[in-house]
C-alpha atoms as a PDB file:
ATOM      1  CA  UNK A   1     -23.739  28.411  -5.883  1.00  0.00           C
ATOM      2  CA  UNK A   2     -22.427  26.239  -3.259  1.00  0.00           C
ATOM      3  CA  UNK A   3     -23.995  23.463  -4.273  1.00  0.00           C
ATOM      4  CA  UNK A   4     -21.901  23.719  -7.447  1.00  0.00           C
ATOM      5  CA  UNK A   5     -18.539  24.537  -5.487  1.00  0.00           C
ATOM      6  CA  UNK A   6     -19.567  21.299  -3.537  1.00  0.00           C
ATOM      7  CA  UNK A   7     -19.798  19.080  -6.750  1.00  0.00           C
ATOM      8  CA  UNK A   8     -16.961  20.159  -8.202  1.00  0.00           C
ATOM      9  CA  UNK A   9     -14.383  19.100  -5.215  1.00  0.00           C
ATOM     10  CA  UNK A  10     -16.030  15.783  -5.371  1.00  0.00           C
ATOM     11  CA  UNK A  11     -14.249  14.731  -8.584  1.00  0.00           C
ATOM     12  CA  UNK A  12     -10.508  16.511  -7.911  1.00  0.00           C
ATOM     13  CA  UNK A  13     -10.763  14.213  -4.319  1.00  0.00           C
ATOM     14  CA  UNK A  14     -11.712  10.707  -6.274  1.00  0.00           C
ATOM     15  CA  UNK A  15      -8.636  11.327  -8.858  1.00  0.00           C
ATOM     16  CA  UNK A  16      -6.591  12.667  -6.224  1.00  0.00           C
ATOM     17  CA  UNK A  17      -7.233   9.222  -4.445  1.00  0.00           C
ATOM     18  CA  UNK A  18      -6.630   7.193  -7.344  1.00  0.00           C
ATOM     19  CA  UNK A  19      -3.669   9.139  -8.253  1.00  0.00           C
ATOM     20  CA  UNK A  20      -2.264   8.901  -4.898  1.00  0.00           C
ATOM     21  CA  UNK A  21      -2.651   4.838  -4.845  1.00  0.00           C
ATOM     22  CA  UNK A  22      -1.561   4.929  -8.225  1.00  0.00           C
ATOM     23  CA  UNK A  23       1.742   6.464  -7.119  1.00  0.00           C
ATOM     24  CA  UNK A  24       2.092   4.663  -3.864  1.00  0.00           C
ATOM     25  CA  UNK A  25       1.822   1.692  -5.302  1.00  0.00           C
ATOM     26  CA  UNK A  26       4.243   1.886  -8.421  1.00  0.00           C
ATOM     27  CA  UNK A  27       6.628   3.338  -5.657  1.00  0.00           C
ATOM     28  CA  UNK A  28       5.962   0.162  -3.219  1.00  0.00           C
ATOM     29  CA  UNK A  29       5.952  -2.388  -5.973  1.00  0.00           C
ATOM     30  CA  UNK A  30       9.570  -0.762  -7.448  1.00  0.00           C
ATOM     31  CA  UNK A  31      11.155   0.007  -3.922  1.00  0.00           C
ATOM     32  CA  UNK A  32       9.959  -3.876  -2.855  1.00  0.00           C
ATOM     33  CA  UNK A  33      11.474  -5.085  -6.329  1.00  0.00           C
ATOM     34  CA  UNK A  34      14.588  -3.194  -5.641  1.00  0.00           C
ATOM     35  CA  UNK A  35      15.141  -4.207  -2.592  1.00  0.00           C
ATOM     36  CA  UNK A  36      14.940  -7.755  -3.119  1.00  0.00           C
ATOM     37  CA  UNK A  37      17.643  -7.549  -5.853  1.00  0.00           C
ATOM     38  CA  UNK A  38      20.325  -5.934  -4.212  1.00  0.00           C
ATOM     39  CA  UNK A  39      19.566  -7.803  -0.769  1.00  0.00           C
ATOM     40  CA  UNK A  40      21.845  -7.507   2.389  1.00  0.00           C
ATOM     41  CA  UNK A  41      22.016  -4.048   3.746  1.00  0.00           C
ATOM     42  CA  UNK A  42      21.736  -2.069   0.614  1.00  0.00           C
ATOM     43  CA  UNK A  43      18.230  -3.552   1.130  1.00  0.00           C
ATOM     44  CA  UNK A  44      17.469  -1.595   3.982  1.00  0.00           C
ATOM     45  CA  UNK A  45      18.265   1.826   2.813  1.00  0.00           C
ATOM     46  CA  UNK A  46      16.061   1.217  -0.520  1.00  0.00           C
ATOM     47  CA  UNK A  47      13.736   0.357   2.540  1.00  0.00           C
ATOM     48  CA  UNK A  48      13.896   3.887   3.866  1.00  0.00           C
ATOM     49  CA  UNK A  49      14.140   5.610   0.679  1.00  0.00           C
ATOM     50  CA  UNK A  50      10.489   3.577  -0.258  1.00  0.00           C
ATOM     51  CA  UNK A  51       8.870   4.510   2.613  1.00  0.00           C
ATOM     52  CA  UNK A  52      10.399   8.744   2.603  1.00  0.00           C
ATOM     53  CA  UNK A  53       9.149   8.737  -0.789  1.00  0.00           C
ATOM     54  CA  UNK A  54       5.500   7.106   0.351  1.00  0.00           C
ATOM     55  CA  UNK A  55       5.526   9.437   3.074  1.00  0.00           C
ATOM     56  CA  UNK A  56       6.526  12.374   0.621  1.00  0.00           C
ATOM     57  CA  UNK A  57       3.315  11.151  -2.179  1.00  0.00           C
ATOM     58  CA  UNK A  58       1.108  11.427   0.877  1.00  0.00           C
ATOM     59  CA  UNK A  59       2.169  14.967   2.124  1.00  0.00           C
ATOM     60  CA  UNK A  60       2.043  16.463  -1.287  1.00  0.00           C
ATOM     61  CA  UNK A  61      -1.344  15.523  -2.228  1.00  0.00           C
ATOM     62  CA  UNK A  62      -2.936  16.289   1.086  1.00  0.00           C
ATOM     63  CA  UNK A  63      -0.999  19.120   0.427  1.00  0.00           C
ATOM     64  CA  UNK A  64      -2.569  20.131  -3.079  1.00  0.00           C
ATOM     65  CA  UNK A  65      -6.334  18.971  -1.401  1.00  0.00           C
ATOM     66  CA  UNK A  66      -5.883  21.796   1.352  1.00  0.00           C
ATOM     67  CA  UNK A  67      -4.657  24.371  -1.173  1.00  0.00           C
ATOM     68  CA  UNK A  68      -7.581  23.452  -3.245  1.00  0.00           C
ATOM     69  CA  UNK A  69      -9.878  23.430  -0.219  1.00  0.00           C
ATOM     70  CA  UNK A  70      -8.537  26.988   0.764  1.00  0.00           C
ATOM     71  CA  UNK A  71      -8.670  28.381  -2.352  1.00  0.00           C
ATOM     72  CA  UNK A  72     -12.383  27.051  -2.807  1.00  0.00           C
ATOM     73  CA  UNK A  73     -13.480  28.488   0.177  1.00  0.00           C
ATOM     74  CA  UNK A  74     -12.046  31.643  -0.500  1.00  0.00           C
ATOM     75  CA  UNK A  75     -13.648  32.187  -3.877  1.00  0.00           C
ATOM     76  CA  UNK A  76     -16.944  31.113  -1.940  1.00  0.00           C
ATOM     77  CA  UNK A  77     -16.417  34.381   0.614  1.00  0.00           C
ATOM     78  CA  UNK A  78     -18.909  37.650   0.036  1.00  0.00           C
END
């Protein structure tokens, strides 16, 4: 039965990955496009708003992996 538990948190942390670049980089690509528009010092706070909302993506889905983890392990308990 734990074998099973085991292959099934295999998949949810490959798309959580590839979700989690996904999202980085649309956020990177648009805060870098942004930024290069407006230019001068309005530049720089689109430069701190990109990187909060990188750091934010990250946090969250770590986030949902521990909740996941947790809850796994506590369906697993006798």
């Amino acid at each position: 039965m734990a074998d099973a538990a085991d292959g099934s948190a295999s998949p949810n942390l490959g798309s959580r990955i590839v979700v989690t670049w996904a999202e980085l980089t649309v956020v990177g690509l648009a805060g870098g496009i942004l930024g290069t528009t407006v230019g001068g010092p309005p530049a720089l706070v689109v430069y701190f708003a990109t990187t909060l909302l990188s750091v934010g993506i990250l946090l969250y889905n770590v986030n949902v992996l521990v909740q996941r983890s947790i809850t796994q392990q506590l369906r697993n308990e006798p």
